[in-house]
N, C-alpha and C. Protein backbone atom coordinates (compact mmCIF):
# COMPACT_ATOMS: atom_id res chain seq x y z
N UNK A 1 84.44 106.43 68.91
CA UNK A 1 85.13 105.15 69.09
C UNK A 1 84.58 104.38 70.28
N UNK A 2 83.77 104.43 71.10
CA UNK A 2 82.82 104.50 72.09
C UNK A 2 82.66 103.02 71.88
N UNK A 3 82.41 102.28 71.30
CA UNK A 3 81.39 100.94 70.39
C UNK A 3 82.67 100.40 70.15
N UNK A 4 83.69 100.22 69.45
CA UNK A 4 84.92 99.74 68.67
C UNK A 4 84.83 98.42 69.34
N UNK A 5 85.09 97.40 68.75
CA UNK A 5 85.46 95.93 68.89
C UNK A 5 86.42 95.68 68.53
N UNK A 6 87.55 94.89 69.05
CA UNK A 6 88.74 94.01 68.84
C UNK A 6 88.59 93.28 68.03
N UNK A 7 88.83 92.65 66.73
CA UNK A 7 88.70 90.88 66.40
C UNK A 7 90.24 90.75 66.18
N UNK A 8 89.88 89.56 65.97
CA UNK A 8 91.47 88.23 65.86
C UNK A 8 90.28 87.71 64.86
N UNK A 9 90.87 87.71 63.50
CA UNK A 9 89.92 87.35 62.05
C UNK A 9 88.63 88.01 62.34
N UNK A 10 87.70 86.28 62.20
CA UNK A 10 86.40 87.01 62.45
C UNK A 10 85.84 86.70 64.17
N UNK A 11 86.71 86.86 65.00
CA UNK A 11 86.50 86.35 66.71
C UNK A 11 86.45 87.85 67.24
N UNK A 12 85.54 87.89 67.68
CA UNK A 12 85.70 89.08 68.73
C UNK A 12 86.62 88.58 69.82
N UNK A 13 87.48 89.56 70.33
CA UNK A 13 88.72 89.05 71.75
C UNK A 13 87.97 89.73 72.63
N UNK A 14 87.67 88.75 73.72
CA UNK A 14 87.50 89.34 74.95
C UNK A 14 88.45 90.17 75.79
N UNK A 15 87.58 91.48 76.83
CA UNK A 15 88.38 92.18 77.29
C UNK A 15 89.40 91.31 78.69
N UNK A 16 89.58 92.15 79.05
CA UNK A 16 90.54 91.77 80.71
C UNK A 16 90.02 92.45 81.65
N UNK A 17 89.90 91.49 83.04
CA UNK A 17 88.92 92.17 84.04
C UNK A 17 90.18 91.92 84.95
N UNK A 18 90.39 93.62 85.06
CA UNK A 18 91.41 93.55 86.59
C UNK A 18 90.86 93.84 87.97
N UNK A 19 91.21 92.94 88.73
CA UNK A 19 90.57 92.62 89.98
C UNK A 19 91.29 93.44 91.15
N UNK A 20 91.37 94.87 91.95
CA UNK A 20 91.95 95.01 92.51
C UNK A 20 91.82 95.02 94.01
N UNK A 21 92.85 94.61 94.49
CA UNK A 21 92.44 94.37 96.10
C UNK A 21 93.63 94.80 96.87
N UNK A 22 93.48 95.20 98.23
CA UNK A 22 94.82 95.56 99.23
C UNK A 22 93.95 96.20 100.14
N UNK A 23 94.94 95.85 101.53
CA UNK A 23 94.41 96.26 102.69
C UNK A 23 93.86 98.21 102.80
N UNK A 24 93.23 98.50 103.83
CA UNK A 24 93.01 99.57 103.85
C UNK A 24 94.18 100.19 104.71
N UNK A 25 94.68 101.30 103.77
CA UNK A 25 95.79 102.22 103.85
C UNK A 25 97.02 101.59 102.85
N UNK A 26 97.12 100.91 102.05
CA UNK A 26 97.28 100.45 101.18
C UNK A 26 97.66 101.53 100.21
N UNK A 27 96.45 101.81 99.69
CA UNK A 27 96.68 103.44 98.62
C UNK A 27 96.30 102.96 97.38
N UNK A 28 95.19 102.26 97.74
CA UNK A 28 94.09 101.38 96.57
C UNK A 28 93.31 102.11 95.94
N UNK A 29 92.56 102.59 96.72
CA UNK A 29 92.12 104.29 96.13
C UNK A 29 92.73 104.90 95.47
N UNK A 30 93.77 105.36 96.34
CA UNK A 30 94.60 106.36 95.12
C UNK A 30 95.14 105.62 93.58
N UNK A 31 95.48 105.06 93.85
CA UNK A 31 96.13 104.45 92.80
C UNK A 31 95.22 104.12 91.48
N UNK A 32 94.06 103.95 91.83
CA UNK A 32 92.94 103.33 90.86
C UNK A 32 92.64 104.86 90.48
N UNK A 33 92.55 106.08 90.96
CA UNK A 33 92.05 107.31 90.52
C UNK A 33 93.45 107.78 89.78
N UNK A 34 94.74 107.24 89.65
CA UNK A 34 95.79 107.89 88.95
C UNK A 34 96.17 107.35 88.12
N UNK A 35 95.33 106.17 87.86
CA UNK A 35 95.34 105.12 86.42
C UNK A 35 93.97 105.58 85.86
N UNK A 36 93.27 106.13 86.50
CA UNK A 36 91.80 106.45 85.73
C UNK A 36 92.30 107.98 85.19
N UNK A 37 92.52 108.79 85.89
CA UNK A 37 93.12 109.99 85.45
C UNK A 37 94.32 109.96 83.77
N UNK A 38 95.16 109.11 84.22
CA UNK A 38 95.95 108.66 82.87
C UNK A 38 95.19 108.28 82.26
N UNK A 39 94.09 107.25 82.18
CA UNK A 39 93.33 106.74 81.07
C UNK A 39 92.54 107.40 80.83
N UNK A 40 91.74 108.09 80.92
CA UNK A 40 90.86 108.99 80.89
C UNK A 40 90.24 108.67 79.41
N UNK A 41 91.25 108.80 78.53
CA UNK A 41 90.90 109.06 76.40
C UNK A 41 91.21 107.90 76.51
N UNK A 42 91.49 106.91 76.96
CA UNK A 42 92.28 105.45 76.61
C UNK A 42 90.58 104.92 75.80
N UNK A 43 90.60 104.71 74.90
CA UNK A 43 89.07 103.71 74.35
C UNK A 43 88.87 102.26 74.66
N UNK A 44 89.92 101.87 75.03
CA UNK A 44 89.91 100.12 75.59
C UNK A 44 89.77 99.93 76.94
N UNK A 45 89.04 101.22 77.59
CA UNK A 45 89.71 100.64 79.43
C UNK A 45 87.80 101.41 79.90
N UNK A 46 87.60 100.50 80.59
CA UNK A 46 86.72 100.93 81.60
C UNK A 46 86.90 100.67 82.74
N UNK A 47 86.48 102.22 83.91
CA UNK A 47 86.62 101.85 85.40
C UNK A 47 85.12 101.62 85.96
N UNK A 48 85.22 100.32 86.21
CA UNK A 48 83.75 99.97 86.87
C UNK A 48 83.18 100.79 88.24
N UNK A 49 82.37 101.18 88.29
CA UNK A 49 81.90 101.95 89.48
C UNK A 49 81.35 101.08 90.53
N UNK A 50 81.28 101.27 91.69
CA UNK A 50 80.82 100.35 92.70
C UNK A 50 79.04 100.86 93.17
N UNK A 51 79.24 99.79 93.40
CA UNK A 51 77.06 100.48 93.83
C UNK A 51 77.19 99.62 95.01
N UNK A 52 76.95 100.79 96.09
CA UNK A 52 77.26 100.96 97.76
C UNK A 52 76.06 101.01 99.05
N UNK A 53 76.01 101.09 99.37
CA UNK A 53 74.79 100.91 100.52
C UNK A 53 75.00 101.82 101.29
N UNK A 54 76.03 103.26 100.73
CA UNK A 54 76.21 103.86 102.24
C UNK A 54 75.91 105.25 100.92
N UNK A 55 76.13 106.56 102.03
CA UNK A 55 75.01 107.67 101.32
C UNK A 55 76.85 108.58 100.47
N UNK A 56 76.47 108.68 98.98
CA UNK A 56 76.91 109.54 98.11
C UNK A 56 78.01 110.28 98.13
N UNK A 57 77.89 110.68 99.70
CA UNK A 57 78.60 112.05 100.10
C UNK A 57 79.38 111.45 101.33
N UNK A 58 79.89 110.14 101.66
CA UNK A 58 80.46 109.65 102.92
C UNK A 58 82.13 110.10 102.41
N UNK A 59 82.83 109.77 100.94
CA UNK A 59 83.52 110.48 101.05
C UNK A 59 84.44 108.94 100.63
N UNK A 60 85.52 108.89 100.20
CA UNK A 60 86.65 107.93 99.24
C UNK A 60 85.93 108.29 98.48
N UNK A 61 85.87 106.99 97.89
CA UNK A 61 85.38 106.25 96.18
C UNK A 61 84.37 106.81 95.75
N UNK A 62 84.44 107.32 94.29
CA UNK A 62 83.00 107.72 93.69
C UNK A 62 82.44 106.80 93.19
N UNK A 63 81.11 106.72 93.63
CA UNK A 63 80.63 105.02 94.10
C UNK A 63 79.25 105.80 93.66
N UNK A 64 78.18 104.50 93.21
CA UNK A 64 76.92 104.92 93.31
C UNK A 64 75.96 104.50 94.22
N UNK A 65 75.02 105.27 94.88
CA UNK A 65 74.48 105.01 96.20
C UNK A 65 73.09 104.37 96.03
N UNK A 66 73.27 103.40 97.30
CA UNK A 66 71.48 102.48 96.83
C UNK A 66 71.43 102.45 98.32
N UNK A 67 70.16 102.21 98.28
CA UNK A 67 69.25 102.08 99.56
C UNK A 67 69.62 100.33 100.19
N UNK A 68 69.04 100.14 101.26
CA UNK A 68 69.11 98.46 101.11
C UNK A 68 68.01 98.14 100.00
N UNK A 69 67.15 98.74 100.15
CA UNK A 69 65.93 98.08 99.20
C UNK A 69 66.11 97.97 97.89
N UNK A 70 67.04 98.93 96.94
CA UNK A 70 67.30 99.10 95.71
C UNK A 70 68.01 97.49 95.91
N UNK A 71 69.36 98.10 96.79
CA UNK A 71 70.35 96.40 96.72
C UNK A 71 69.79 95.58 96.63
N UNK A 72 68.74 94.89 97.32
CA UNK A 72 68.38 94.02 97.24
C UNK A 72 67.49 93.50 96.20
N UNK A 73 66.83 94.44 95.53
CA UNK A 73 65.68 94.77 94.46
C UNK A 73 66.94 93.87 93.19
N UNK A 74 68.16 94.84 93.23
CA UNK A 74 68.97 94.65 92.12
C UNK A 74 69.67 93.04 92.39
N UNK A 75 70.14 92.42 93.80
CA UNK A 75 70.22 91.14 93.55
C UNK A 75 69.10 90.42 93.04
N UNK A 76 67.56 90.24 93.08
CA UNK A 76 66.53 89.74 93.20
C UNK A 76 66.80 89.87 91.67
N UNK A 77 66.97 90.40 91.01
CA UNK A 77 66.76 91.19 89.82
C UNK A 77 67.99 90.45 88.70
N UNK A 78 68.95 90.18 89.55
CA UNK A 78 70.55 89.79 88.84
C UNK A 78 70.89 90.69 88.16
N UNK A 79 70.79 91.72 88.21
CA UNK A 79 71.68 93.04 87.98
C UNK A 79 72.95 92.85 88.61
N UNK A 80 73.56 92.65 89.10
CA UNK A 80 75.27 92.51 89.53
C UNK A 80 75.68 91.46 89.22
N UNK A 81 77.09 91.59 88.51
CA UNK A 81 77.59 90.71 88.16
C UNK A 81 78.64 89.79 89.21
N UNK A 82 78.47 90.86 90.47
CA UNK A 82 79.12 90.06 91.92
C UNK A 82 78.65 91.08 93.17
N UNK A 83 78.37 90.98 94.41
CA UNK A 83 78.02 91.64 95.44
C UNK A 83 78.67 90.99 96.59
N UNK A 84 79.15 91.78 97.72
CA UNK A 84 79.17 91.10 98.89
C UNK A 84 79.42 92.39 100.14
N UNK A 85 79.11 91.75 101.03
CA UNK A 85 79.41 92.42 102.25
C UNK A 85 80.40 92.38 103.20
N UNK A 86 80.52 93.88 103.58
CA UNK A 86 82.00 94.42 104.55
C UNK A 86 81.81 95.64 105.35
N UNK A 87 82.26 95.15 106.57
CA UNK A 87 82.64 96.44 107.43
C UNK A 87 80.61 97.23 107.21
N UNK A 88 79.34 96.72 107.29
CA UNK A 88 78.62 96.83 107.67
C UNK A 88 77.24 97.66 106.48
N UNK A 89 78.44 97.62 105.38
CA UNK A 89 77.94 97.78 103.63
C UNK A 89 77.65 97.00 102.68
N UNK A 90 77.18 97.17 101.95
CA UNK A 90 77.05 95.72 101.02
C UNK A 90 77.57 96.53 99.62
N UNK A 91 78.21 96.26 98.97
CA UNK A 91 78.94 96.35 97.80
C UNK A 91 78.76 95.49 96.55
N UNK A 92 78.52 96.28 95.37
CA UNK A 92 77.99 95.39 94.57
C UNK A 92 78.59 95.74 92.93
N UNK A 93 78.89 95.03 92.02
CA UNK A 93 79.66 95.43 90.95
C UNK A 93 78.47 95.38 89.68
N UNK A 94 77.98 95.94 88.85
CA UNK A 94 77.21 95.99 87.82
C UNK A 94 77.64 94.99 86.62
N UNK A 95 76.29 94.39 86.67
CA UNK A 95 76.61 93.15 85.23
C UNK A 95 76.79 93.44 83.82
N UNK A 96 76.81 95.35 83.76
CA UNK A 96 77.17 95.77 83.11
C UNK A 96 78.56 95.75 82.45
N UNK A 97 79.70 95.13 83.65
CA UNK A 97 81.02 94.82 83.04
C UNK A 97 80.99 93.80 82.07
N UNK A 98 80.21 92.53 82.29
CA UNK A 98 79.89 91.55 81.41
C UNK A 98 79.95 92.37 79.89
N UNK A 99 78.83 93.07 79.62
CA UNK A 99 78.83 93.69 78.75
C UNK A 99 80.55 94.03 77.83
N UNK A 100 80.72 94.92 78.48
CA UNK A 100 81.92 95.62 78.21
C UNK A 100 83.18 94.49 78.50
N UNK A 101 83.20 93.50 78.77
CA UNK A 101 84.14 92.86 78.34
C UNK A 101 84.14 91.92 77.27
N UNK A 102 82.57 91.18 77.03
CA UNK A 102 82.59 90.90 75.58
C UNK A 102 82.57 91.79 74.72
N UNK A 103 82.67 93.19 74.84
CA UNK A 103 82.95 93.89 73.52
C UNK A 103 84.64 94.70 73.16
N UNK A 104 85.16 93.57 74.52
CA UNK A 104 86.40 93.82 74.11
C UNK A 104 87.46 94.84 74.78
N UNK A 105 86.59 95.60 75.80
CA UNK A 105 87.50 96.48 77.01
C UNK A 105 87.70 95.47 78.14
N UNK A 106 88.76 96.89 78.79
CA UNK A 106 89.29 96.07 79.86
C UNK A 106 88.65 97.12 80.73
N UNK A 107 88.48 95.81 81.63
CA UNK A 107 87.95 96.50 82.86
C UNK A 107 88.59 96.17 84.08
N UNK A 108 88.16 97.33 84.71
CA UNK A 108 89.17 97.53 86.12
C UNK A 108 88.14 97.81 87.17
N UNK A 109 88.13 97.13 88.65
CA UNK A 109 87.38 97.25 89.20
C UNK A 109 88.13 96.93 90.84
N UNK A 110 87.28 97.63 91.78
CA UNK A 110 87.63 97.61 93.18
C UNK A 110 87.20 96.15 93.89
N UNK A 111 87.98 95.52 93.97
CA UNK A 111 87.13 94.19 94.87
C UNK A 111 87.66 94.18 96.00
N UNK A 112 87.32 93.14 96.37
CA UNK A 112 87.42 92.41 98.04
C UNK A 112 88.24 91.42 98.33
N UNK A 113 88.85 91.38 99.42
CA UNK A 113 89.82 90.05 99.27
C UNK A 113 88.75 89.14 99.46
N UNK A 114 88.27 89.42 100.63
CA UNK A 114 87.25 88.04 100.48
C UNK A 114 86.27 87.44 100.02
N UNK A 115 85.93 88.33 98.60
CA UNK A 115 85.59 87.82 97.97
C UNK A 115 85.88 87.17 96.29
N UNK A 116 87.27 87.32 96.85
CA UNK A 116 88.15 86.82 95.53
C UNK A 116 87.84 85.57 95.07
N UNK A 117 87.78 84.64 95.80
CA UNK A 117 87.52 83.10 95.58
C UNK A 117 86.33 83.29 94.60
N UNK A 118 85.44 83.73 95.08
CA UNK A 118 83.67 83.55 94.46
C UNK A 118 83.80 84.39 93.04
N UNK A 119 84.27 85.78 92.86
CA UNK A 119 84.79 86.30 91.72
C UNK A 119 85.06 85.41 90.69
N UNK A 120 86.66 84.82 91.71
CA UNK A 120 87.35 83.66 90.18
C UNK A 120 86.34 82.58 89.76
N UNK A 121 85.37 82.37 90.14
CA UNK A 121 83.96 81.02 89.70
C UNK A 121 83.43 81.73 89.04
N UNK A 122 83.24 83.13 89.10
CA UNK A 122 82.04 83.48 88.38
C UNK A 122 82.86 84.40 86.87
N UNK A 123 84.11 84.44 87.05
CA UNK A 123 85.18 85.12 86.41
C UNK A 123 86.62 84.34 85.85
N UNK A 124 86.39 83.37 85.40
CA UNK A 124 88.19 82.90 86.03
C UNK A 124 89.15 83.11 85.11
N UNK A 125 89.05 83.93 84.36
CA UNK A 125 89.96 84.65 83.53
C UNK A 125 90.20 86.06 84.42
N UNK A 126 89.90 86.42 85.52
CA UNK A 126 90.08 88.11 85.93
C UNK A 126 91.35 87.86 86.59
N UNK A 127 92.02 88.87 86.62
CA UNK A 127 93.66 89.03 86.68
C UNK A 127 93.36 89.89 88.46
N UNK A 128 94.25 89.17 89.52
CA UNK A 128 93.85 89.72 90.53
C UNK A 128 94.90 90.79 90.82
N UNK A 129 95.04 92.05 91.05
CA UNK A 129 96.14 92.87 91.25
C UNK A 129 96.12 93.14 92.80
N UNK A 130 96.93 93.10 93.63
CA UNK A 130 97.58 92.83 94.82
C UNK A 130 98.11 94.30 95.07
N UNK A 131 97.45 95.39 95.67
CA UNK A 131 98.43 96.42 96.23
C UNK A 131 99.14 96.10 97.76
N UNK A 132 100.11 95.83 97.69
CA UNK A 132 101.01 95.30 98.62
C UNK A 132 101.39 96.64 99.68
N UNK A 133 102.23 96.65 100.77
CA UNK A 133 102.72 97.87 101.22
C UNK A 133 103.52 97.15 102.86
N UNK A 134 104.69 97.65 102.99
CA UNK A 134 105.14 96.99 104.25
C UNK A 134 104.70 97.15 105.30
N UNK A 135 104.55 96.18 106.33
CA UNK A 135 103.69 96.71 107.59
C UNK A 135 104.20 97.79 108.06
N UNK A 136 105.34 98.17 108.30
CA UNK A 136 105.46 99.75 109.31
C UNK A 136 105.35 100.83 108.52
N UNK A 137 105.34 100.67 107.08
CA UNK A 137 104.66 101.87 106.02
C UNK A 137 102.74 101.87 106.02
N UNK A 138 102.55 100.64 106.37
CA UNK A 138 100.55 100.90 106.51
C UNK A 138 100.57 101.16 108.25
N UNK A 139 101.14 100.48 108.33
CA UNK A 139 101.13 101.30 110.05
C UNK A 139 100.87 102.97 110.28
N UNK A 140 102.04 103.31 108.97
CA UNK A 140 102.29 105.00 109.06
C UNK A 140 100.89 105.68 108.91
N UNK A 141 100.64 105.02 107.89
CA UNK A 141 100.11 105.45 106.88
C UNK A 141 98.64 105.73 107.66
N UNK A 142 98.22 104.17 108.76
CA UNK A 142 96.74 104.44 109.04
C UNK A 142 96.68 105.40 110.10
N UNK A 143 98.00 105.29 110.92
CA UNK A 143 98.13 106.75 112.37
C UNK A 143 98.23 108.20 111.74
N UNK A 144 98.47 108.12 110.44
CA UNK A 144 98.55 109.29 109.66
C UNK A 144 97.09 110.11 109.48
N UNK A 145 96.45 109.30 108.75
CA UNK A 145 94.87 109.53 108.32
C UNK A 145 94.29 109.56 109.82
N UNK A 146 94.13 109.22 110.77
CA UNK A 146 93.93 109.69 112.31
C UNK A 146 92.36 108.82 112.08
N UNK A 147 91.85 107.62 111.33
CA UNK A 147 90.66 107.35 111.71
C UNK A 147 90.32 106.62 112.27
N UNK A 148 91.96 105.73 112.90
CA UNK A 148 91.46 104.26 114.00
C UNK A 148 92.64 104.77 115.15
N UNK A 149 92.15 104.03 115.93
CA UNK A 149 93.26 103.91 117.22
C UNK A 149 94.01 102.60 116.79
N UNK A 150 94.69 102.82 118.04
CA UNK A 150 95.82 101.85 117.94
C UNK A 150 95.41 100.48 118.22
N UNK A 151 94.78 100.14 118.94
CA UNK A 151 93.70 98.75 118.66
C UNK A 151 93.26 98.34 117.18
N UNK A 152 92.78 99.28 116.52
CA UNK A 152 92.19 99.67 115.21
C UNK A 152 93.41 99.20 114.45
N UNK A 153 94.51 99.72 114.35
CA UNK A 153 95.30 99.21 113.69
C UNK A 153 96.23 98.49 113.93
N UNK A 154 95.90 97.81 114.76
CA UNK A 154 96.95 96.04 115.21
C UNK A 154 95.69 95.26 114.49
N UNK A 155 94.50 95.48 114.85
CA UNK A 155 93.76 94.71 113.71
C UNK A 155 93.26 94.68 112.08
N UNK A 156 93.34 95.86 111.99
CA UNK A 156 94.29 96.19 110.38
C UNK A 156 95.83 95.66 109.85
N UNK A 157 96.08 95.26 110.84
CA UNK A 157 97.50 95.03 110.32
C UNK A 157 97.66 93.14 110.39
N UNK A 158 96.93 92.51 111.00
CA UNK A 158 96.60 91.47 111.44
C UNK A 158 96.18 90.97 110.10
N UNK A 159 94.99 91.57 109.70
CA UNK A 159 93.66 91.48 109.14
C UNK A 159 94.56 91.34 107.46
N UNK A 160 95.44 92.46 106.93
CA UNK A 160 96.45 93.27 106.46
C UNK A 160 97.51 91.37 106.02
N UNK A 161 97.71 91.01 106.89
CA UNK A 161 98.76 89.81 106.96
C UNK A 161 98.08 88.22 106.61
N UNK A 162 96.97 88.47 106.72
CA UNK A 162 96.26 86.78 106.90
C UNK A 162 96.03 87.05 105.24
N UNK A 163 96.59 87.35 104.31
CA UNK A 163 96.01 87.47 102.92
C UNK A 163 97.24 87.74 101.83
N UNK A 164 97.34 86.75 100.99
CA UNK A 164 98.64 86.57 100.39
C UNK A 164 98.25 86.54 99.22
N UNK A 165 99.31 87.34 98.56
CA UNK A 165 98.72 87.56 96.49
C UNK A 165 98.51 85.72 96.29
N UNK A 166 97.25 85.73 95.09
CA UNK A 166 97.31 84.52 94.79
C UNK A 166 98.30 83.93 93.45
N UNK A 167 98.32 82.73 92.95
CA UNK A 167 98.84 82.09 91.76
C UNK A 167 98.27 83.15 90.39
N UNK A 168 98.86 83.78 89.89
CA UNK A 168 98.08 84.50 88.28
C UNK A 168 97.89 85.57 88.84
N UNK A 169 98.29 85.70 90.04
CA UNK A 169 97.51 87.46 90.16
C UNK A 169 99.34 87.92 90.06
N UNK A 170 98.99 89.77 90.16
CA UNK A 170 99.79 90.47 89.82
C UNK A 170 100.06 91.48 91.23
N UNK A 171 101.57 91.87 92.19
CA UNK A 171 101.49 92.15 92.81
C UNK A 171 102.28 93.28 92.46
N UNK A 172 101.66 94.97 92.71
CA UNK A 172 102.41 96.20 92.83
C UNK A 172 102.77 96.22 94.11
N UNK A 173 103.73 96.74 94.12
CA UNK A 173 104.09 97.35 95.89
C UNK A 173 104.13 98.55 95.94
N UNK A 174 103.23 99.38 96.90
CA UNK A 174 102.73 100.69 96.86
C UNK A 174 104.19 101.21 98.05
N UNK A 175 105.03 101.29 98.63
CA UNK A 175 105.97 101.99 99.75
C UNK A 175 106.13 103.12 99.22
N UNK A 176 106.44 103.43 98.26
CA UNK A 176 107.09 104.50 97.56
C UNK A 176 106.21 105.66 97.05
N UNK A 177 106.77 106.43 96.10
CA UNK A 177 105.82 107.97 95.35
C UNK A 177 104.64 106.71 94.99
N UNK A 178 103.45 107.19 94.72
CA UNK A 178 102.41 107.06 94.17
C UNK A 178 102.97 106.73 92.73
N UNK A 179 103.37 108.09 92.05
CA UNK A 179 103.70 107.77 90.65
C UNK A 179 104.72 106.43 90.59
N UNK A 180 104.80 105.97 91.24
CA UNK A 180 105.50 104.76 90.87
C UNK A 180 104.76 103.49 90.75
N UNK A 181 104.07 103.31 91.74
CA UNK A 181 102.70 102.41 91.61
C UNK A 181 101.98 102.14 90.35
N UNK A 182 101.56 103.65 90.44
CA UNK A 182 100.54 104.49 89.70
C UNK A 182 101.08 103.67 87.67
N UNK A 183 101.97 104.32 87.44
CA UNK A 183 102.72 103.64 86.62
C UNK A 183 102.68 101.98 86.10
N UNK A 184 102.79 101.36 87.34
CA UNK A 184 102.92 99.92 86.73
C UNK A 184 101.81 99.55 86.74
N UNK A 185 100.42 100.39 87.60
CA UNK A 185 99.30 100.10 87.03
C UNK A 185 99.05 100.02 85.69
N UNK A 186 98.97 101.47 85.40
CA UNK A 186 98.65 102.27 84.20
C UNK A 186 99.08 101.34 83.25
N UNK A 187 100.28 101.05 83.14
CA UNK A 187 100.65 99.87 81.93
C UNK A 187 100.38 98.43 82.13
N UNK A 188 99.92 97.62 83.20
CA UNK A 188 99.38 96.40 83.24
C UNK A 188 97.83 96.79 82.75
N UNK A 189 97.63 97.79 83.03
CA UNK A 189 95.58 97.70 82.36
C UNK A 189 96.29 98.25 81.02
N UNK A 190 96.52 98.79 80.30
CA UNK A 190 96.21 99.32 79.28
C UNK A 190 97.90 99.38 78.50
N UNK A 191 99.15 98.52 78.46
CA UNK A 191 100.19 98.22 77.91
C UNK A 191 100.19 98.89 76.90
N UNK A 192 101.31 100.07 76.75
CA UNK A 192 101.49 100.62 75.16
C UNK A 192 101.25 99.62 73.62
N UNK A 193 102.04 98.94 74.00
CA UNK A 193 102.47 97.61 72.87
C UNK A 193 101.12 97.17 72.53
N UNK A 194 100.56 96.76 73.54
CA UNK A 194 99.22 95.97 73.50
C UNK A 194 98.30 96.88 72.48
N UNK A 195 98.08 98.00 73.34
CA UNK A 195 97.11 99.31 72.53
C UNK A 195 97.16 99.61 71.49
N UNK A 196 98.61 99.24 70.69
CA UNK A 196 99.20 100.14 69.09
C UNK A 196 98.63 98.84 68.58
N UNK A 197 98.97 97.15 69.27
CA UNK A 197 98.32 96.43 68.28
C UNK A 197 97.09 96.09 67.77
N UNK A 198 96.06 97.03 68.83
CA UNK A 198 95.02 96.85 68.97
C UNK A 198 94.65 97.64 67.72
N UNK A 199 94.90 99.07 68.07
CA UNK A 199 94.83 99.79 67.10
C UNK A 199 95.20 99.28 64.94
N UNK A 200 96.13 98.76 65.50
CA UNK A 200 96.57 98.36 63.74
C UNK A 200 95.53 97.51 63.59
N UNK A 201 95.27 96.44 64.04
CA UNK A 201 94.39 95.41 63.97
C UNK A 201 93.05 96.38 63.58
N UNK A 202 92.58 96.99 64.26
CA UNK A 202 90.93 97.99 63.72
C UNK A 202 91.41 98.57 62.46
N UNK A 203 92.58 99.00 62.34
CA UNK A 203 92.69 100.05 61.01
C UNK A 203 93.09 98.91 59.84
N UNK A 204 93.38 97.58 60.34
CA UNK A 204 93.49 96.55 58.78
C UNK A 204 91.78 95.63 58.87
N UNK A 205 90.86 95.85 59.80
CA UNK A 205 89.54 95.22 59.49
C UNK A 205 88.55 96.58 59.01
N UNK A 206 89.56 97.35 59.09
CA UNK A 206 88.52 98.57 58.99
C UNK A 206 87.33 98.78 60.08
N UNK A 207 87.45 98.51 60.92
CA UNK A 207 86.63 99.52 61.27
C UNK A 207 86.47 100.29 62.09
C-alpha cells in the first residue's frame, strides 16, 4: 500500500503538511516520536526527517547528517524543499515531501518558528501546530534536563514568549502526561473519521 493515492472522482487530493513548532523544553520531540510510534502502519502519514549540519550521534532527533559542503551542494542543487539556520546549524527539510504530498500523504515535519513566515510562501496550505506549555512548567522542565543555567533560561523563556500561535494554525498544550498531547496529535495528523473515508473511497475506485 506504499504507492496508494487518494482521488475525489478523477482528482488526486493533496496531502496535509503539518508544521510543528514550540519552544525548547516544550516536549516537541517527544511528542512527534509518540505520534510516529502510534502511526507507525498508518499508510497516509509520513514523518519527514530533518537533514542537519551537526554529527549523527549528538543525540534528540533522528535527523540525517551533512557536512556544510553536502548542505550547501544540496541548496545549490534545490534539493530542499525549505532550509534555515539556528543556534549555529543549518537545518534543512527534503523536497522529497513535495513528492509525498502530491501523492496524497500527510506529512509531518519539525520546523522553526522563525521560519514559519517563509514556509507559509513556499507552502500556504501547511497547518502550523503550536506546542504550547506554561512558563513555570518550561521553566521546570529546562532546570530539569540540567543543560542551561539560569541566564540560559530567562532567555529561553523570553525567547519562549515573543512567539504567538498564528491565524489557521493549531495549538496543543503540552503541561500535562505526554499521552495527552500525544493524543490530540495523533488524531489531528491522521483523524479516525478522515482515514475510514479515505479508505472506502480506495475500495469504491478500486484501487
Amino acid at each position: 500500500m506504499a504507492g496508494w493515492l487518494i482521488r475525489r472522482g478523477s482528482t488526486m487530493v493533496e496531502g496535509s503538511l503539518f508544521y510543528v513548532v514550540g519552544p525548547s523544553g516544550s516536549g516537541k520531540d517527544s511528542l512527534m516520536s509518540y505520534a510516529r510510534k502510534k502511526l507507525a502502519t498508518n499508510p497516509k502519514v509520513v514523518f519527514a526527517h530533518r537533514y542537519i549540519t551537526r554529527p549523527a550521534n549528538a543525540g534528540g532527533e533522528n535527523h540525517v547528517a551533512l557536512s556544510e559542503e553536502e548542505f550547501t551542494a544540496r541548496v545549490q542543487s534545490s534539493l530542499f524543499a525549505m532550509h534555515w539556520e539556528s543556534h549555529g546549524c543549518r537545518y534543512g527539510i527534503g523536497s522529497e515531501i513535495n513528492l509525498w504530498l502530491a501523492k496524497g500523504y500527510n506529512v509531518v515535519m519539525n520546523g522553526s518558528r522563525e521560519h514559519l513566515p517563509y514556509a507559509q510562501k513556499s507552502h500556504p496550505k501547511l497547518t502550523p501546530v503550536w506546542i504550547e506549555v506554561a512558563a513555570e512548567v518550561l521553566a521546570e522542565r529546562l532546570r530539569a534536563r540540567g543543560r542551561e543555567d539560569e541566564a540560559d533560561i530567562r532567555e529561553r523563556l523570553m525567547r519562549a514568549a515573543m512567539y504567538q500561535a498564528t491565524p489557521g494554525g493549531i495549538t496543543i498544550r503540552n503541561d500535562g502526561a505526554l499521552e495527552d498531547a500525544g493524543e490530540q496529535l495523533v488524531q489531528l495528523i491522521a483523524p479516525k473519521e478522515a482515514l475510514n473515508k479515505s479508505f472506502d473511497k480506495l475500495r469504491t475506485n478500486g484501487v
